[in-house]
Protein backbone atom coordinates (compact mmCIF):
# COMPACT_ATOMS: atom_id res chain seq x y z
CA UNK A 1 243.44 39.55 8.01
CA UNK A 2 246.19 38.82 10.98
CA UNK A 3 244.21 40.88 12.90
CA UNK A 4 241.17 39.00 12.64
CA UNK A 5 242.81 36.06 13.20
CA UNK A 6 244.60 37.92 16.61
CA UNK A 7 241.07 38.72 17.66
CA UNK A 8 239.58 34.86 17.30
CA UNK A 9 237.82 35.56 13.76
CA UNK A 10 235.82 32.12 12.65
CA UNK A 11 234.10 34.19 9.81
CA UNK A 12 235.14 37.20 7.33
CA UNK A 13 231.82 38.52 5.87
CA UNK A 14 232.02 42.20 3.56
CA UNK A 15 229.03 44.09 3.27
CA UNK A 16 228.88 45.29 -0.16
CA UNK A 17 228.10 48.60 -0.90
CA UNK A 18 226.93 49.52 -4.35
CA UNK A 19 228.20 52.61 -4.48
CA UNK A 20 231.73 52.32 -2.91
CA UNK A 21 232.31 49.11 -4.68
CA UNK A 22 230.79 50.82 -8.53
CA UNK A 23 228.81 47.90 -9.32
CA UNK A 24 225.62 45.84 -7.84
CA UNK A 25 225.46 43.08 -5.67
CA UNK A 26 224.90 40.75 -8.68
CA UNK A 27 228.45 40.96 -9.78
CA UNK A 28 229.40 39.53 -6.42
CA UNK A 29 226.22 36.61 -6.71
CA UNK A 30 227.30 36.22 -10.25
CA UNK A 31 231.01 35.98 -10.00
CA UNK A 32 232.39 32.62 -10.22
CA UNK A 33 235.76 33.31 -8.92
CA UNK A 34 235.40 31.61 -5.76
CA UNK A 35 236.71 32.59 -2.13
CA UNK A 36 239.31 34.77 -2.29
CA UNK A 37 239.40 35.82 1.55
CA UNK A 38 242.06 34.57 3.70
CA UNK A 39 242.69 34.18 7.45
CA UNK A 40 246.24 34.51 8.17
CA UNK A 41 247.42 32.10 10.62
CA UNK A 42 251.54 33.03 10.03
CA UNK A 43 253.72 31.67 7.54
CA UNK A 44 251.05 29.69 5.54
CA UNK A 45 247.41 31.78 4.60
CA UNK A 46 244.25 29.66 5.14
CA UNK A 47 240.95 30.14 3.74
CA UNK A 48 238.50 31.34 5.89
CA UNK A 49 236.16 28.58 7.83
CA UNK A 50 233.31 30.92 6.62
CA UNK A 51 233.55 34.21 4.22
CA UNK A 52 231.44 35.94 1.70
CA UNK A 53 229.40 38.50 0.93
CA UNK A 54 226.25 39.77 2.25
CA UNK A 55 224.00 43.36 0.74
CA UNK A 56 224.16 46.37 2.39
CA UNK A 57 220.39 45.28 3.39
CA UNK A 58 221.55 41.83 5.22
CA UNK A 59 224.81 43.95 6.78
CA UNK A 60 222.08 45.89 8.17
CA UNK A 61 220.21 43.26 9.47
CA UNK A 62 223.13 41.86 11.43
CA UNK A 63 223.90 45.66 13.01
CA UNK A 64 220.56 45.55 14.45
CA UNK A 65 220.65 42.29 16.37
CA UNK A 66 223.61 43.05 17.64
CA UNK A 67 222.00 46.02 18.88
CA UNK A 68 224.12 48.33 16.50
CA UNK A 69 222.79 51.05 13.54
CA UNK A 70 223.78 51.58 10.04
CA UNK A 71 226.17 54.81 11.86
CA UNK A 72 228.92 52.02 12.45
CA UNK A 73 229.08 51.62 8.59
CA UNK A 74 229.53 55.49 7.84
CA UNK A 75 231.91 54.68 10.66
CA UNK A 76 233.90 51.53 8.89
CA UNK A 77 234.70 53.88 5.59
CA UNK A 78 237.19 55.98 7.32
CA UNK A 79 240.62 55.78 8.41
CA UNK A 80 241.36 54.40 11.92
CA UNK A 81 238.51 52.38 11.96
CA UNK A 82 238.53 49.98 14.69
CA UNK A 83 236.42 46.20 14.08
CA UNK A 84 233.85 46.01 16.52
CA UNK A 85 232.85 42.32 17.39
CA UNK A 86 229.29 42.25 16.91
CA UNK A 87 228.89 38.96 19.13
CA UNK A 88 225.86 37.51 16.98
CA UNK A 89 225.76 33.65 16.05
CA UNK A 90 224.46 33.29 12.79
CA UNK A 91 222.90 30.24 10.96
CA UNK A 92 222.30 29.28 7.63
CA UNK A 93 222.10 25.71 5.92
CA UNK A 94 223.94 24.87 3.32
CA UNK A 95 224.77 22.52 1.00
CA UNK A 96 227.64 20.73 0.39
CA UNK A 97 228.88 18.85 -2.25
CA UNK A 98 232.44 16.64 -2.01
CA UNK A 99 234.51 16.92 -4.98
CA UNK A 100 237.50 13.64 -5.72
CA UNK A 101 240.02 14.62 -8.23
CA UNK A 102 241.80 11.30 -9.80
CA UNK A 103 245.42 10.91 -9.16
């Protein structure tokens, strides 16, 4: 992750792939492990502003309106693999809820 944060990352997403990973996408939806992605800023690791998960389907998605195909996935599963920015805003709402935990 030091390289994303070298490179200005806001956002960590993984594009799950069924096959690679050996189980579906409702593991991931299902799982209630919580975030477990990281930016590194140095010394101390920080969770990410914004990480997840997306499908293979959504990764997709996000390849085409960045004006990219599904090649720069075959691309991402071998060694020396560069990260390509993809310079794409993208917007979702979401809900938040505060949690308080008594002293």
């Amino acid at each position: 992750m030091k390289r994303l944060t070298r490179q200005g990352a806001k956002a960590c997403l993984v594009i799950h792939n069924t096959a690679a990973a050996s189980y579906p996408f409702s593991v991931v939806q299902s799982s209630n492990g919580g975030v477990k992605l990281h930016l590194d800023t140095g010394a101390i690791p920080v969770p990410a502003g914004h990480s997840g998960w997306v499908t293979e389907e959504t990764g997709k998605k996000m390849l085409a309106a960045a004006g990219k195909d599904g090649s720069l996935l075959e691309q991402a599963r071998h060694h020396g693999f560069k990260p390509q920015s993809l310079d794409i805003r993208i917007s979702r709402p979401l809900k938040v809820k505060q949690v308080y935990n008594s002293p």
